[in-house]
ModelCIF file with pLDDT and N, C-alpha, C, O atoms, coordinates in Angstrom:
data_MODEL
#
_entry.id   MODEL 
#
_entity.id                         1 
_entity.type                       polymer 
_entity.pdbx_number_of_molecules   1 
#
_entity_poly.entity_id                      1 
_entity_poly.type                           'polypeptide(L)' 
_entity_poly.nstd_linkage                   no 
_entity_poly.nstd_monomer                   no 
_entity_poly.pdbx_seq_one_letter_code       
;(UNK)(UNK)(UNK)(UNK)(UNK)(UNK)(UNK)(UNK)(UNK)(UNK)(UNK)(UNK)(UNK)(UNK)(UNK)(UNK)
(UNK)(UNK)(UNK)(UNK)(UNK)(UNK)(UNK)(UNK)(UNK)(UNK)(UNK)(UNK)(UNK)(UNK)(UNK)(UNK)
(UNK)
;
_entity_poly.pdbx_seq_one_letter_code_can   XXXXXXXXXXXXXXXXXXXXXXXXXXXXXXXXX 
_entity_poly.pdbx_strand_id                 A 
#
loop_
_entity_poly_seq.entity_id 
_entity_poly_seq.num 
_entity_poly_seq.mon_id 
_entity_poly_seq.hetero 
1 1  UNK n 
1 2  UNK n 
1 3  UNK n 
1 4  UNK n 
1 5  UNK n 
1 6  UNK n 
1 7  UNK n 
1 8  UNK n 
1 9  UNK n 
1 10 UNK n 
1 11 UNK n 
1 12 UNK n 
1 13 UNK n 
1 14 UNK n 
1 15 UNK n 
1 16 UNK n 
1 17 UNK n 
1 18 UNK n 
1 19 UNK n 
1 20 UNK n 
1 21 UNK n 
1 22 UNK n 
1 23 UNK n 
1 24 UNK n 
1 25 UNK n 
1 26 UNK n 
1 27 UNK n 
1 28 UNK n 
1 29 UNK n 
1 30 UNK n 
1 31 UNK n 
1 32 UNK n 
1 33 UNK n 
#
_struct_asym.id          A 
_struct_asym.entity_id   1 
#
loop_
_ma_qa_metric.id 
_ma_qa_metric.mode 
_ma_qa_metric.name 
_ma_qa_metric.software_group_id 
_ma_qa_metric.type 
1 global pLDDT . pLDDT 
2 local  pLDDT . pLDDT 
#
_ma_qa_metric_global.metric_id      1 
_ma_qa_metric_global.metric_value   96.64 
_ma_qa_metric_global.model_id       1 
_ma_qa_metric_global.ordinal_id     1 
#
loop_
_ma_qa_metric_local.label_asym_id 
_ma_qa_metric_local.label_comp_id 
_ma_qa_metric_local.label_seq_id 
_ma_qa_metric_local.metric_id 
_ma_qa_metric_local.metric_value 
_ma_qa_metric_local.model_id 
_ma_qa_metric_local.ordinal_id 
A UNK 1  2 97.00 1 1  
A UNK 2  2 98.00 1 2  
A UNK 3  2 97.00 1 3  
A UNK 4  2 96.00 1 4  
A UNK 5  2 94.00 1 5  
A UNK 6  2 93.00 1 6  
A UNK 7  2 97.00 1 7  
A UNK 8  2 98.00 1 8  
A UNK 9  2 97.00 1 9  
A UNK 10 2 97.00 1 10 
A UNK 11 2 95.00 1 11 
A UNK 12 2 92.00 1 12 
A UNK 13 2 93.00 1 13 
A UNK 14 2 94.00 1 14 
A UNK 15 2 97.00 1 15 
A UNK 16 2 92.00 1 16 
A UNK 17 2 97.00 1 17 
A UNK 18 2 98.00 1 18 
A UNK 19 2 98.00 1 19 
A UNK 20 2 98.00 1 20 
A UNK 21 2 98.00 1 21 
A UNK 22 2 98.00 1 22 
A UNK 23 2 98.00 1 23 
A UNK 24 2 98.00 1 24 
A UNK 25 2 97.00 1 25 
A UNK 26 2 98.00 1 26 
A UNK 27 2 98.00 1 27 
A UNK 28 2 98.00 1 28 
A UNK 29 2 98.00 1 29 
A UNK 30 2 97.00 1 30 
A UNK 31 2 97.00 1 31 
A UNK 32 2 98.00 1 32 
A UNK 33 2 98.00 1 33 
#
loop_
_atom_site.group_PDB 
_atom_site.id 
_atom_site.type_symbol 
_atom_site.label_atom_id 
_atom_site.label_alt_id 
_atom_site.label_comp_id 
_atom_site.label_asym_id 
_atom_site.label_entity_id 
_atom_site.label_seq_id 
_atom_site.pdbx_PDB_ins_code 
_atom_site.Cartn_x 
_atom_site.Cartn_y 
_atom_site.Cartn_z 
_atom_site.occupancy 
_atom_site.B_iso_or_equiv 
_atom_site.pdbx_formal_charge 
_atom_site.auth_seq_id 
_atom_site.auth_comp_id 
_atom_site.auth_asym_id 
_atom_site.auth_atom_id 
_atom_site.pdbx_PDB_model_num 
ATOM 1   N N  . UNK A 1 1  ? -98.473  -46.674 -115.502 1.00 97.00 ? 1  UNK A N  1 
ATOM 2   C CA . UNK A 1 1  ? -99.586  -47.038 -116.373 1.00 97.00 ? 1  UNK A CA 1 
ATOM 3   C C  . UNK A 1 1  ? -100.950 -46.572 -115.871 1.00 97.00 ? 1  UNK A C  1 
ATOM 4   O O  . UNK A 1 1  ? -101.845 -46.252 -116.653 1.00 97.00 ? 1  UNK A O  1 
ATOM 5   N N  . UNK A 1 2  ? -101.083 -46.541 -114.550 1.00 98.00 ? 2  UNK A N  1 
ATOM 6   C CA . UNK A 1 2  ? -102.317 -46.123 -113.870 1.00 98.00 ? 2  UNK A CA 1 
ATOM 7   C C  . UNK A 1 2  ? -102.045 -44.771 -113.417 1.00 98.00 ? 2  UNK A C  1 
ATOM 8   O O  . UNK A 1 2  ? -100.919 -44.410 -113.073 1.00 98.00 ? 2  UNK A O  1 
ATOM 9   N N  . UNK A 1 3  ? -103.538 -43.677 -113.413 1.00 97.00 ? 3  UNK A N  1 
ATOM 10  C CA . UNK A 1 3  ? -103.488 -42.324 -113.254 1.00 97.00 ? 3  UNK A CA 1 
ATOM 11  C C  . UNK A 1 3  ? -103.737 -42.576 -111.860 1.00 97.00 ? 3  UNK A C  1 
ATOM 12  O O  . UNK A 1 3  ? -104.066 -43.661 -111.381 1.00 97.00 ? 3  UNK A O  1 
ATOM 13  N N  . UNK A 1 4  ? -103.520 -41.280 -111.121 1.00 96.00 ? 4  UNK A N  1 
ATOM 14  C CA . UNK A 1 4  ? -103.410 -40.856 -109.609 1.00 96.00 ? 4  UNK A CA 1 
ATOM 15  C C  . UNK A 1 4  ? -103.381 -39.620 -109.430 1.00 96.00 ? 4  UNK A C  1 
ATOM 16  O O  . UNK A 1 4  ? -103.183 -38.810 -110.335 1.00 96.00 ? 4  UNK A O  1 
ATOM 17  N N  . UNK A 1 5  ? -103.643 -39.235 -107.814 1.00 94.00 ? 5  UNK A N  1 
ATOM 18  C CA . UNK A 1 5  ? -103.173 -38.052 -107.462 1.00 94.00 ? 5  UNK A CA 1 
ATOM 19  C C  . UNK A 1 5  ? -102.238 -38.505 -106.193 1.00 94.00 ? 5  UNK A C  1 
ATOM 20  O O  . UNK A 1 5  ? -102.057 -39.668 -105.834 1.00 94.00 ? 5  UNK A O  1 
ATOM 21  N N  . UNK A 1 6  ? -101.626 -37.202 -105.532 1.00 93.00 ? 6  UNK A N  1 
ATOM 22  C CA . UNK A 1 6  ? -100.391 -37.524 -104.811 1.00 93.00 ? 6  UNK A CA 1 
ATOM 23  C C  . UNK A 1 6  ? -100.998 -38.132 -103.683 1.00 93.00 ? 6  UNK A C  1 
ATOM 24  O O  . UNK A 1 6  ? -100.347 -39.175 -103.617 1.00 93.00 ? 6  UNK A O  1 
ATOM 25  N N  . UNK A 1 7  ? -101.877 -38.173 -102.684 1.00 97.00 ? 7  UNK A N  1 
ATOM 26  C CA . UNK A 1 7  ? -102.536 -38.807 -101.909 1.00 97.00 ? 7  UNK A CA 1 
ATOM 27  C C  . UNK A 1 7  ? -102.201 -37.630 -100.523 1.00 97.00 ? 7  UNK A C  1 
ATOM 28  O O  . UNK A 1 7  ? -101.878 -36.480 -100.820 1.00 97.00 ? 7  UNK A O  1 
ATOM 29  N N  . UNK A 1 8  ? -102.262 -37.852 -99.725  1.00 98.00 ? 8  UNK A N  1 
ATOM 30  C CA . UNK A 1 8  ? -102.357 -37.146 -98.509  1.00 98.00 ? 8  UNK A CA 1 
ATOM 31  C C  . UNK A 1 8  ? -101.449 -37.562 -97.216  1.00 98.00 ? 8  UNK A C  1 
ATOM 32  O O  . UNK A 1 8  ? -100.766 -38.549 -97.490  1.00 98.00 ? 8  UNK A O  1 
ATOM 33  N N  . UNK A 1 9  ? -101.287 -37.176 -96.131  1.00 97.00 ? 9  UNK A N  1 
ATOM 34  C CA . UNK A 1 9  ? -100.704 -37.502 -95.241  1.00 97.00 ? 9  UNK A CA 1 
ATOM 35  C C  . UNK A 1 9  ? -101.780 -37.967 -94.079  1.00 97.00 ? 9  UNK A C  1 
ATOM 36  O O  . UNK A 1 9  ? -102.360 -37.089 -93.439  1.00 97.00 ? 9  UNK A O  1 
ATOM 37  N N  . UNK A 1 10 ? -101.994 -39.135 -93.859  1.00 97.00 ? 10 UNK A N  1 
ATOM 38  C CA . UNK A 1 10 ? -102.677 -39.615 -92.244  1.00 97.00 ? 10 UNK A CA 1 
ATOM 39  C C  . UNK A 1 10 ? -102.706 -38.610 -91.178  1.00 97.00 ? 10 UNK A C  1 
ATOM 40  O O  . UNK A 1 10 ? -101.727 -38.454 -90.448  1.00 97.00 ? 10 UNK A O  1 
ATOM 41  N N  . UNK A 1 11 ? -103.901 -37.839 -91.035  1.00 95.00 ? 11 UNK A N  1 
ATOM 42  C CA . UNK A 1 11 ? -103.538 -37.319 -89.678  1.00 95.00 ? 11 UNK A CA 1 
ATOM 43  C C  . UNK A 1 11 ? -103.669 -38.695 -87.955  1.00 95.00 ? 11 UNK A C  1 
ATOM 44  O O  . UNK A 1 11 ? -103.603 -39.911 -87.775  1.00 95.00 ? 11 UNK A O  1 
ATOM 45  N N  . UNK A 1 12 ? -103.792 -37.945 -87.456  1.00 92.00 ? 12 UNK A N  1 
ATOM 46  C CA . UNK A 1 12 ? -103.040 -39.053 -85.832  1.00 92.00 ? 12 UNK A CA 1 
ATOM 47  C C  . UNK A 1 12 ? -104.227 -39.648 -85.482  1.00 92.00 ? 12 UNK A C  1 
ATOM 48  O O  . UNK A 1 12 ? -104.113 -40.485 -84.586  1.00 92.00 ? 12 UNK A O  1 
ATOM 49  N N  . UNK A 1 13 ? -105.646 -39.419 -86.039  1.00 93.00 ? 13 UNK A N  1 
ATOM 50  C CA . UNK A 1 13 ? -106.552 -39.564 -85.632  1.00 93.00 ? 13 UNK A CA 1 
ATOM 51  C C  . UNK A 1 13 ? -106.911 -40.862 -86.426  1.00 93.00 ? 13 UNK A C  1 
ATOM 52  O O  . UNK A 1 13 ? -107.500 -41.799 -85.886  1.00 93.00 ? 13 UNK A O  1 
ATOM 53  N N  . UNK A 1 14 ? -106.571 -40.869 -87.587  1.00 94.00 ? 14 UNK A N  1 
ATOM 54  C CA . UNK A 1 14 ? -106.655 -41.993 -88.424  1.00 94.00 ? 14 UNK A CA 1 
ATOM 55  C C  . UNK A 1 14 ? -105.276 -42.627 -88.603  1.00 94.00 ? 14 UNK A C  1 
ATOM 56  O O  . UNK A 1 14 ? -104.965 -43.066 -89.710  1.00 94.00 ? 14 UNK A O  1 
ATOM 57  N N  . UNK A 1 15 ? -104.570 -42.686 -87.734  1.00 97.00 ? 15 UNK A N  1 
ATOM 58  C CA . UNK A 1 15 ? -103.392 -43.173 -87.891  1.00 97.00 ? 15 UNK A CA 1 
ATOM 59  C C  . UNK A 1 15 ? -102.679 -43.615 -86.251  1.00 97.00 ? 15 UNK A C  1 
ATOM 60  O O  . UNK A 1 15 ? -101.569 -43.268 -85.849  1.00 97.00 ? 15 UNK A O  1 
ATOM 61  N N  . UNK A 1 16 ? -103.598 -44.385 -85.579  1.00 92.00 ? 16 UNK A N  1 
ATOM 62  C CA . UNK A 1 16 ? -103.208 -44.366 -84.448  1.00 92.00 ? 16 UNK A CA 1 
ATOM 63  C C  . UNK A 1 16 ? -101.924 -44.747 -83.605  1.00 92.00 ? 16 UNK A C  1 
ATOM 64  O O  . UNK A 1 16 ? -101.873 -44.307 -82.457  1.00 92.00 ? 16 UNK A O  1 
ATOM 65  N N  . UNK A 1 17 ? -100.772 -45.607 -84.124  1.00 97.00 ? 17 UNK A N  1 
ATOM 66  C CA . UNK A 1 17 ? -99.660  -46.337 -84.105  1.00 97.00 ? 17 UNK A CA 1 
ATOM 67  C C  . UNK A 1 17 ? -98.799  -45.902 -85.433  1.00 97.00 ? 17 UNK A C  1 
ATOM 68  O O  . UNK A 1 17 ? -97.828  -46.588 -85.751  1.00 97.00 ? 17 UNK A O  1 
ATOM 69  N N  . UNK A 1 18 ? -99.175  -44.740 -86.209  1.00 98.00 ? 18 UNK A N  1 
ATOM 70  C CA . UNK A 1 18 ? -98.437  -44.220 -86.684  1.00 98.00 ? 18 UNK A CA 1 
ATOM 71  C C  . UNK A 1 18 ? -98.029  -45.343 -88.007  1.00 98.00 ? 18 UNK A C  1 
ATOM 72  O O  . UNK A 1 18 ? -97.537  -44.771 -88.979  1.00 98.00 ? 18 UNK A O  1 
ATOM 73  N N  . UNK A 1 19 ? -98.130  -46.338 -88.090  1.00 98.00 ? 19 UNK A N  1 
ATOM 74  C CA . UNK A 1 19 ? -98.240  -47.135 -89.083  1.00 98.00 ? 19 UNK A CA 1 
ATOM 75  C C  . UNK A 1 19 ? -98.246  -46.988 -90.529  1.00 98.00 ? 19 UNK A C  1 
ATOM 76  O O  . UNK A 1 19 ? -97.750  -47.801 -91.310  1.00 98.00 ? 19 UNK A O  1 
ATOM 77  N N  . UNK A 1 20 ? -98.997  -45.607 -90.928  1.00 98.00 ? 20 UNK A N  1 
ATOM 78  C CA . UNK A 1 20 ? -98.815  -45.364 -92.315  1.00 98.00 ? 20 UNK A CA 1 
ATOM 79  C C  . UNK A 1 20 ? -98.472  -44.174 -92.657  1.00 98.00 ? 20 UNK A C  1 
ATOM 80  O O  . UNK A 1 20 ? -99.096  -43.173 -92.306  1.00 98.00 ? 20 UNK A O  1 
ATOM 81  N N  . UNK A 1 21 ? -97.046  -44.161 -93.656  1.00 98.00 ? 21 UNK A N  1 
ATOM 82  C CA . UNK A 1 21 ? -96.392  -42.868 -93.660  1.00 98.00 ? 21 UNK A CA 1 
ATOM 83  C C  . UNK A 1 21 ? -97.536  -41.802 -94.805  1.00 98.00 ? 21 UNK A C  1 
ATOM 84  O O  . UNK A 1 21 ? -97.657  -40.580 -94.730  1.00 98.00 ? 21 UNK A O  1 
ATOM 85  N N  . UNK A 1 22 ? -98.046  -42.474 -95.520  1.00 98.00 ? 22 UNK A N  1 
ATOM 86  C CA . UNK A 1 22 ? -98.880  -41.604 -96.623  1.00 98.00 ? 22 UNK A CA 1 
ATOM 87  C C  . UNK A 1 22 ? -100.261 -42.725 -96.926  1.00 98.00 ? 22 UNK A C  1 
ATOM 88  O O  . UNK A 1 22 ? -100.446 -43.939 -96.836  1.00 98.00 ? 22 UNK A O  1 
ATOM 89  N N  . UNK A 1 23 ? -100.970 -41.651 -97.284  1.00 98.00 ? 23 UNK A N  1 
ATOM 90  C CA . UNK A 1 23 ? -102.133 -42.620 -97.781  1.00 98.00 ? 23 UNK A CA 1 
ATOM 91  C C  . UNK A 1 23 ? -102.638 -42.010 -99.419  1.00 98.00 ? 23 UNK A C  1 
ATOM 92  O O  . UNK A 1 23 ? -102.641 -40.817 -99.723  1.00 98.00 ? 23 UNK A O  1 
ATOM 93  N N  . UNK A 1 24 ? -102.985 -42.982 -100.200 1.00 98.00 ? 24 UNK A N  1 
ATOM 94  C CA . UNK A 1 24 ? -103.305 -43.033 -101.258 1.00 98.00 ? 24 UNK A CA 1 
ATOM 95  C C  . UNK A 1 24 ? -104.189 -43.565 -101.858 1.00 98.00 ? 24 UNK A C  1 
ATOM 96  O O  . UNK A 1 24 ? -104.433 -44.608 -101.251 1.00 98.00 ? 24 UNK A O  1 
ATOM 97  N N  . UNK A 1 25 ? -105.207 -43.412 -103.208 1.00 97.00 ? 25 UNK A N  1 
ATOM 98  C CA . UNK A 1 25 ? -105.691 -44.326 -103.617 1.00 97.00 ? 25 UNK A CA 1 
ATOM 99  C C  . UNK A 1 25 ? -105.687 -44.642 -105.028 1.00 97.00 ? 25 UNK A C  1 
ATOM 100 O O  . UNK A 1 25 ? -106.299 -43.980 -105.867 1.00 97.00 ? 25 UNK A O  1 
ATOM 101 N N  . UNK A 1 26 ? -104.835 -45.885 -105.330 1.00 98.00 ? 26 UNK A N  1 
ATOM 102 C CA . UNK A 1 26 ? -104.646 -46.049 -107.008 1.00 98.00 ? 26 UNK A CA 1 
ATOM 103 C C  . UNK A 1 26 ? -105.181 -47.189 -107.362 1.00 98.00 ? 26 UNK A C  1 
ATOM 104 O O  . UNK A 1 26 ? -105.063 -48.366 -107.022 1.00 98.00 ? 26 UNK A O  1 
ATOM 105 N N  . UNK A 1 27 ? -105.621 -46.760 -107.902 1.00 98.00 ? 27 UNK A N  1 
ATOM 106 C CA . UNK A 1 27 ? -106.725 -48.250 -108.340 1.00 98.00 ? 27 UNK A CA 1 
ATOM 107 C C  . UNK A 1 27 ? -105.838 -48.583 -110.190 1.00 98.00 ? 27 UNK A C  1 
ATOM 108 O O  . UNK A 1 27 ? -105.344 -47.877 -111.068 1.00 98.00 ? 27 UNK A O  1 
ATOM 109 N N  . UNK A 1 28 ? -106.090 -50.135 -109.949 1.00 98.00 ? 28 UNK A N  1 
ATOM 110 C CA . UNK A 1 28 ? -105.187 -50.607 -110.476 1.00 98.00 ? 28 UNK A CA 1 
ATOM 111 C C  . UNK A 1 28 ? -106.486 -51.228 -112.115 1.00 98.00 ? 28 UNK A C  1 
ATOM 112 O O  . UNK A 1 28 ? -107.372 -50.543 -112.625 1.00 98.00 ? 28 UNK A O  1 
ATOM 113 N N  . UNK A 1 29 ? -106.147 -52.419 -112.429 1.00 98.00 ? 29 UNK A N  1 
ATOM 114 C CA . UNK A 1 29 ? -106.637 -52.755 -113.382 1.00 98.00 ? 29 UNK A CA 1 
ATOM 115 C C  . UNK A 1 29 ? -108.146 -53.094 -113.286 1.00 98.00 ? 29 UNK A C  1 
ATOM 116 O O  . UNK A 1 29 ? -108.553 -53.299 -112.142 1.00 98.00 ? 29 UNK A O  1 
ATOM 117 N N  . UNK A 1 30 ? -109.080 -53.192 -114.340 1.00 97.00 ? 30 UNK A N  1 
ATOM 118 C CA . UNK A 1 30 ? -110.530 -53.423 -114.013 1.00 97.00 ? 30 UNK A CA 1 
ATOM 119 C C  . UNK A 1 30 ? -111.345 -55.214 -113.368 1.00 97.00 ? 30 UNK A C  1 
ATOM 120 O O  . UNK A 1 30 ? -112.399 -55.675 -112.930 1.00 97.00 ? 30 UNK A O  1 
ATOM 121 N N  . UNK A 1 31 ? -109.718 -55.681 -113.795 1.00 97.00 ? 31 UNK A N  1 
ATOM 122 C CA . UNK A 1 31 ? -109.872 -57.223 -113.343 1.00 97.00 ? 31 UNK A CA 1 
ATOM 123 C C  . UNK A 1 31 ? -108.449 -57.692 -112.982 1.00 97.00 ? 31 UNK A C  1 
ATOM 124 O O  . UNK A 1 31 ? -107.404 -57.112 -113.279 1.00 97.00 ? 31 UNK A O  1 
ATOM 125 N N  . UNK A 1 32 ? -108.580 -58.787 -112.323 1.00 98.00 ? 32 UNK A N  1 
ATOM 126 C CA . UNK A 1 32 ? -107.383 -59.617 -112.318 1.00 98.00 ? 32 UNK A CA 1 
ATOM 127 C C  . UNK A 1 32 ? -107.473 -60.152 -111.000 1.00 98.00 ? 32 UNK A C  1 
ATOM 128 O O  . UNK A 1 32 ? -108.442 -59.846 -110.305 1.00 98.00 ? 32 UNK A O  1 
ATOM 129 N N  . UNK A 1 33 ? -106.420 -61.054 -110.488 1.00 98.00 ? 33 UNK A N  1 
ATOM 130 C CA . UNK A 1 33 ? -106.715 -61.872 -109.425 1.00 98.00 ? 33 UNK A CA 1 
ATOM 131 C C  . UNK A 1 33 ? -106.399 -61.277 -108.013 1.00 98.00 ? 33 UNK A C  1 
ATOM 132 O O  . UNK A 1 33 ? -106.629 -61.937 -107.000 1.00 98.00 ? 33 UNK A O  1 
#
């Protein structure tokens, strides 16, 4: 229902413990809880 693009891969520098396999940003509805 919500538009996007594919998002990117964390390089090591922003990803210090390796913790996040991809990063993205989808923004969801204009309200809600």
């Amino acid at each position: 229902k919500y538009p996007r693009t594919p998002g990117w891969r964390p390089t090591s520098e922003d990803n210090p413990l390796n913790a996040w396999y991809w990063r993205c940003e989808i923004e969801g509805a204009s309200g809600g809880p």
